[in-house]
Protein backbone atom coordinates (compact mmCIF):
# COMPACT_ATOMS: atom_id res chain seq x y z
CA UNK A 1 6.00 -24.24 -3.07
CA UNK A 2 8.00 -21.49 -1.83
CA UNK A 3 11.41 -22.08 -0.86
CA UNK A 4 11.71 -19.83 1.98
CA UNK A 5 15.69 -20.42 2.94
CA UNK A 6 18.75 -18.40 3.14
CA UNK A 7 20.52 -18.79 0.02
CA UNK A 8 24.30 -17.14 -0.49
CA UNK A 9 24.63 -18.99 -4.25
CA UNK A 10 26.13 -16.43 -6.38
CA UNK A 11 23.89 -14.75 -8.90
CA UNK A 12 25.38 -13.91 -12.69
CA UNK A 13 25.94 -10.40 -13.14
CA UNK A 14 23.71 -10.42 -16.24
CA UNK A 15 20.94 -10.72 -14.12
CA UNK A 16 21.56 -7.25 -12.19
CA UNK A 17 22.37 -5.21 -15.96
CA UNK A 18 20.06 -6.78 -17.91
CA UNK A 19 16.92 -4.69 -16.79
CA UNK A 20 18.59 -1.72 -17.79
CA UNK A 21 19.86 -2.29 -21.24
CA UNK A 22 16.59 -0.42 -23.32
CA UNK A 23 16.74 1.28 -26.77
CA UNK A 24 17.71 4.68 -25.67
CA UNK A 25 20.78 3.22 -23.73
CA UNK A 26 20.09 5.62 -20.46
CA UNK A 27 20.27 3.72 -16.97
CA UNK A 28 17.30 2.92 -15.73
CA UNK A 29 15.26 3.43 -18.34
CA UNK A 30 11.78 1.38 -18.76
CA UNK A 31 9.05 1.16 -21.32
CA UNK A 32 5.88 2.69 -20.11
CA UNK A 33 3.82 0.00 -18.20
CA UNK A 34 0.38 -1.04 -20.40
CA UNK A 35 -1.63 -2.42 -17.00
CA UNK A 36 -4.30 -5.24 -18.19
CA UNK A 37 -6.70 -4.33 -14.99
CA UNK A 38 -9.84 -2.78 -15.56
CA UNK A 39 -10.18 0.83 -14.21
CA UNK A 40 -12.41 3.01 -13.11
CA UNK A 41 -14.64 4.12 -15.87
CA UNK A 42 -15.32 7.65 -16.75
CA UNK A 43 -18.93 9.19 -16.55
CA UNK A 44 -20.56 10.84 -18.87
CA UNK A 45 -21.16 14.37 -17.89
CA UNK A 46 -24.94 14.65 -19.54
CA UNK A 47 -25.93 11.32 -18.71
CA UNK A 48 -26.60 12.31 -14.65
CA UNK A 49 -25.07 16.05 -13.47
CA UNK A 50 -25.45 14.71 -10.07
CA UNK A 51 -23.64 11.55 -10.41
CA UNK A 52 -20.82 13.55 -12.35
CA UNK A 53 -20.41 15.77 -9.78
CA UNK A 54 -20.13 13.22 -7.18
CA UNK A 55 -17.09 11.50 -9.21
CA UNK A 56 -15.29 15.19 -9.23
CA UNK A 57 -15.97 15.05 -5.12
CA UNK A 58 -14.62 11.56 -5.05
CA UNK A 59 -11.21 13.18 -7.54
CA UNK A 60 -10.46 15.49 -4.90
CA UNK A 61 -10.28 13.54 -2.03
CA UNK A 62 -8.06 10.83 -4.31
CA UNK A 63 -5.79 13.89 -5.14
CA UNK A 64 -5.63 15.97 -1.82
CA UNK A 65 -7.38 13.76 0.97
CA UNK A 66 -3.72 13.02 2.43
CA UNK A 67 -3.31 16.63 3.11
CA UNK A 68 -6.26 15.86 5.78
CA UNK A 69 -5.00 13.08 6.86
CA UNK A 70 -4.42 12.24 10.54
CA UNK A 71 -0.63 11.29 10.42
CA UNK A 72 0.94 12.93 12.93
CA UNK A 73 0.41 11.82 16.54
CA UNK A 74 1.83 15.36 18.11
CA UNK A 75 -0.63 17.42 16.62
CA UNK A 76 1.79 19.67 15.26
CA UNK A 77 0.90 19.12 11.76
CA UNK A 78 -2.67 21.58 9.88
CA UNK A 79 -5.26 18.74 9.33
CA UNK A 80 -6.66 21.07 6.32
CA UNK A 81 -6.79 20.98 2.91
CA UNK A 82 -8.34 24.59 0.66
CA UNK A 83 -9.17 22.43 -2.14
CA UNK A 84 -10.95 19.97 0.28
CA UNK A 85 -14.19 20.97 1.47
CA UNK A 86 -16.96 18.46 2.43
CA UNK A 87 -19.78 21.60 1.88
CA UNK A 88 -21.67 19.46 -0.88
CA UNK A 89 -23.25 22.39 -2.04
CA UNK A 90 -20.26 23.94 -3.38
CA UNK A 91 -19.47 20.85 -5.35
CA UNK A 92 -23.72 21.25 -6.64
CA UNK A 93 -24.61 17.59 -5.10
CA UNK A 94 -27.88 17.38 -4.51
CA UNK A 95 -28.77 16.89 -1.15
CA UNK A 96 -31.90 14.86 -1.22
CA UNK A 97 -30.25 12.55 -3.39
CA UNK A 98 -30.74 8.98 -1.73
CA UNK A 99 -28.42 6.34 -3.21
CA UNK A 100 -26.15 6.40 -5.60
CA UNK A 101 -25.05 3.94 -8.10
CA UNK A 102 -21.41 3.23 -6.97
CA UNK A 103 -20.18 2.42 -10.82
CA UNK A 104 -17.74 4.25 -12.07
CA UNK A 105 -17.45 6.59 -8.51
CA UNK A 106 -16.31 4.44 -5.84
CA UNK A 107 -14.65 1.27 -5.44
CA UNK A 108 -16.32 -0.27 -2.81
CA UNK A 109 -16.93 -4.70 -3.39
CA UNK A 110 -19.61 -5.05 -0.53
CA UNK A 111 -22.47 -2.49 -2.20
CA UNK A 112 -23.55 -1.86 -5.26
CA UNK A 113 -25.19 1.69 -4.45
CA UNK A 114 -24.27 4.11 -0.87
CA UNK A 115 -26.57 7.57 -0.15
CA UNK A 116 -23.87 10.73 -0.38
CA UNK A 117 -23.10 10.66 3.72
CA UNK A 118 -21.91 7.44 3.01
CA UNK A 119 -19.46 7.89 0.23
CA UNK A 120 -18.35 10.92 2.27
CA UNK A 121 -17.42 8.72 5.80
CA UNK A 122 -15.79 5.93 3.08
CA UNK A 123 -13.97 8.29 1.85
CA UNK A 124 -12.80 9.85 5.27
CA UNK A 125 -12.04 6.69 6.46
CA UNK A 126 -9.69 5.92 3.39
CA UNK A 127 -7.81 9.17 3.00
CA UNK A 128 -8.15 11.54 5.68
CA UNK A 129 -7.36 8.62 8.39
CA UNK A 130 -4.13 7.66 9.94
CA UNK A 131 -2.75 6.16 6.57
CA UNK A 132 -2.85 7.93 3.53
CA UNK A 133 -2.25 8.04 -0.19
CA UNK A 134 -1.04 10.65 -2.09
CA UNK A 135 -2.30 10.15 -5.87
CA UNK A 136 -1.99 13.56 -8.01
CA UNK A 137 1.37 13.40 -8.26
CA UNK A 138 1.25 10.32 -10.78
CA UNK A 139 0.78 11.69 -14.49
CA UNK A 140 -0.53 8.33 -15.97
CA UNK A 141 -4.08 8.18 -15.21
CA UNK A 142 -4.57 4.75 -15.61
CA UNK A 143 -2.18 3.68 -12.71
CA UNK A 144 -3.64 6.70 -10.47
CA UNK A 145 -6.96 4.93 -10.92
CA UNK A 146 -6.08 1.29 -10.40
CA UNK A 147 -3.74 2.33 -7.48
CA UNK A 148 -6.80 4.15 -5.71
CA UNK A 149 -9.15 1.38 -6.79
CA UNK A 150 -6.75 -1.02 -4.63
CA UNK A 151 -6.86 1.54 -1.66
CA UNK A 152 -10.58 1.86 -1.66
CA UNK A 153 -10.88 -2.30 -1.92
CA UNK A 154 -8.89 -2.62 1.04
CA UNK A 155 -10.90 -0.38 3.38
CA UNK A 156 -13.27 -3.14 3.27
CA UNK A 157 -10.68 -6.31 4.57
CA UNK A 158 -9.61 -7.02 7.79
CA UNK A 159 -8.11 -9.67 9.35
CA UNK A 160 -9.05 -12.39 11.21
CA UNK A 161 -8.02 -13.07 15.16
CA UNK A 162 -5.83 -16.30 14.28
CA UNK A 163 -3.60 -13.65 11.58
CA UNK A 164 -3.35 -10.78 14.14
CA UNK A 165 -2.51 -13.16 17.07
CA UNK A 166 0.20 -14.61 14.36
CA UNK A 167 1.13 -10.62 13.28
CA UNK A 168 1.15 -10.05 16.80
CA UNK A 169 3.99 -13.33 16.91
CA UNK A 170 5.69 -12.58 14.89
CA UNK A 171 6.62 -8.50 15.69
CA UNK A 172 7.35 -9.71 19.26
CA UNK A 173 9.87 -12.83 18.06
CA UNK A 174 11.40 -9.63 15.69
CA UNK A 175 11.57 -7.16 18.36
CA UNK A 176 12.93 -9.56 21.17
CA UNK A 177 15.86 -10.82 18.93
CA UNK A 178 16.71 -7.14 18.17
CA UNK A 179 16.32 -5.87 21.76
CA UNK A 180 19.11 -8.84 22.51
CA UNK A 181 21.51 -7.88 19.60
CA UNK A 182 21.66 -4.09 21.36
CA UNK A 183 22.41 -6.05 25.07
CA UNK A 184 24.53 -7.68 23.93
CA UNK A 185 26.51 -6.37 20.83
CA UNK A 186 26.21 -2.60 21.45
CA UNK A 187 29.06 -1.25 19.49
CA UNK A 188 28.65 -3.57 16.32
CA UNK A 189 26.50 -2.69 13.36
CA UNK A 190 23.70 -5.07 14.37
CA UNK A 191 21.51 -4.18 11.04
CA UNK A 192 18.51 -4.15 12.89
CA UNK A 193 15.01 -3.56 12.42
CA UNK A 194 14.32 0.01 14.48
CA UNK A 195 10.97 -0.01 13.14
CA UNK A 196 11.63 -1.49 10.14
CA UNK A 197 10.78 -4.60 11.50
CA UNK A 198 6.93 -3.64 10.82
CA UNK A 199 7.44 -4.74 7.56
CA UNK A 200 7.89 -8.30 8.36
CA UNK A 201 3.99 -9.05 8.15
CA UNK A 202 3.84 -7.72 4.73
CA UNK A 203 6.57 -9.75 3.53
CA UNK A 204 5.67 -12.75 5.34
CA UNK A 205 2.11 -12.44 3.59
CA UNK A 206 3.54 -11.18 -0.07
CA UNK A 207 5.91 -14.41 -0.14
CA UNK A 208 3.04 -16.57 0.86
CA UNK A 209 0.29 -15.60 -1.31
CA UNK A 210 3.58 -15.74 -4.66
CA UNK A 211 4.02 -19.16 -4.33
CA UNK A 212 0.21 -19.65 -3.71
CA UNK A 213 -1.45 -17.85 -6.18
CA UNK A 214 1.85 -17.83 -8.45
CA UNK A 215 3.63 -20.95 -8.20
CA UNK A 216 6.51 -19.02 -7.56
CA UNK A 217 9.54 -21.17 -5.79
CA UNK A 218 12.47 -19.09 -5.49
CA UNK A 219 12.62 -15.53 -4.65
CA UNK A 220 16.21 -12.78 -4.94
CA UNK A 221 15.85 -9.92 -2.20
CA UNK A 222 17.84 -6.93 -2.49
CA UNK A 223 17.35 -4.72 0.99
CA UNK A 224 18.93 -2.34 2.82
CA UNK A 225 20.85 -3.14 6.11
CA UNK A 226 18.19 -2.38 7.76
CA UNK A 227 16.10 -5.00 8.82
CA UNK A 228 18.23 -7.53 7.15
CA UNK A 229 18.62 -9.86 10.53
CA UNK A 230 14.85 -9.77 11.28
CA UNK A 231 14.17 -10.93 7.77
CA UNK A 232 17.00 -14.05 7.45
CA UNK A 233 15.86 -15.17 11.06
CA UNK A 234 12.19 -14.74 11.09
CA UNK A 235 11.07 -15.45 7.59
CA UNK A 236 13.61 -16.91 5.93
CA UNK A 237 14.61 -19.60 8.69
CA UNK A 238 18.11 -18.63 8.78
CA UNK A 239 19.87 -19.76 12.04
CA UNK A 240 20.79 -17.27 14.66
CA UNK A 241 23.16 -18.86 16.18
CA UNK A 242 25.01 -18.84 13.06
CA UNK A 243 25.15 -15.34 13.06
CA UNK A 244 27.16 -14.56 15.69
């Protein structure tokens, strides 16, 4: 099990240098990544032109669907993208074409095969929404594919009532202990959450589902001051009274 406590036992200094000592001695430096996950397979080009043509529709919104995306609530912001255009013609799909075998397209767990209007709104609703991913910046293919392979999974999850009532708990407890620390500290670096403390969920959930699915018991965070209250006191059980 987890152990989710504050923890101020000093940690060797071999532990913070030895991730960086690699065979061309330059800081930083890592061994390209090998990842085990299956990808996205490729399509054969003569095997269906359709099909092939839908996978270089499905490439484009992967590499340029964020420039369409729906991520700034002013308005201020183009919501257009030149080489983005939903005109199926120009990308010679075949219009009467009535499902299409999802292998090796899209990465969507609850159907095996979706007409083209339908991998068109998936595909709206995973890039051009109000989050985005931007993927054609990443020069190893294989990570570009299993990175959009986990984006297009998680279109399809949501969360139950009981986890956004406890989200919902959690955000307030965050943002009620930093709205005090402003009352009543106002001049003192407070390291608070101003937004950051959105985060919490995700942590919450990632430390839950280590020890788990992971048997992981003990955990190191590094983290910027920001935040850093919200994170002893709400998820880590530290004591806020001791604090002050």
């Amino acid at each position: 099990m987890l152990n989710l406590k504050y923890c101020r036992k000093a940690v060797s200094r071999g532990v913070f240098y030895r991730g960086y000592k690699a065979k061309t001695n330059r800081f930083g430096y890592k061994d390209a990544t090998v990842l085990t996950d299956d990808v996205t397979p490729e399509v054969d080009k003569e095997s269906s032109s359709d099909k092939y043509n839908v996978v270089q529709l499905v490439s484009k919104y992967r590499d340029y669907g964020h420039k369409k995306a729906f991520i700034d609530p002013l308005k201020q912001l183009p919501q257009f993208s030149e080489e983005l255009d939903n005109d199926i013609s120009l990308h010679n799909i075949a219009e009467n074409m009535e499902q299409i075998n999802l292998s090796g397209v899209l990465n969507v767990s609850s159907q095996e095969t979706a007409s083209l209007s339908e991998i068109i709104e998936c595909l709206e609703k995973t890039y051009c929404g109000h989050l985005s991913v931007e993927l054609n910046h990443i020069s190893n293919e294989q990570e570009k594919l299993w990175i959009a392979r986990k984006v297009e999974e998680s279109t399809q999850f949501s969360f139950s009532a009981e986890e956004k009532k406890h989200f919902a708990t959690l955000l307030m407890k965050a943002k009620t202990f930093d709205d005090f620390l402003a009352k009543k500290f106002p001049t003192f670096k407070r390291y608070c959450g101003a937004g950051a403390e959105s985060a919490l969920p995700f942590v919450e959930e990632l430390f839950s589902q280590a020890s788990a699915e992971y048997g992981i018991e003990d955990v190191v965070v590094g983290m910027a001051h920001r935040g850093k209250l919200e994170l002893l006191t709400c998820i880590l059980g530290f004591p806020p009274a001791k604090i002050f």
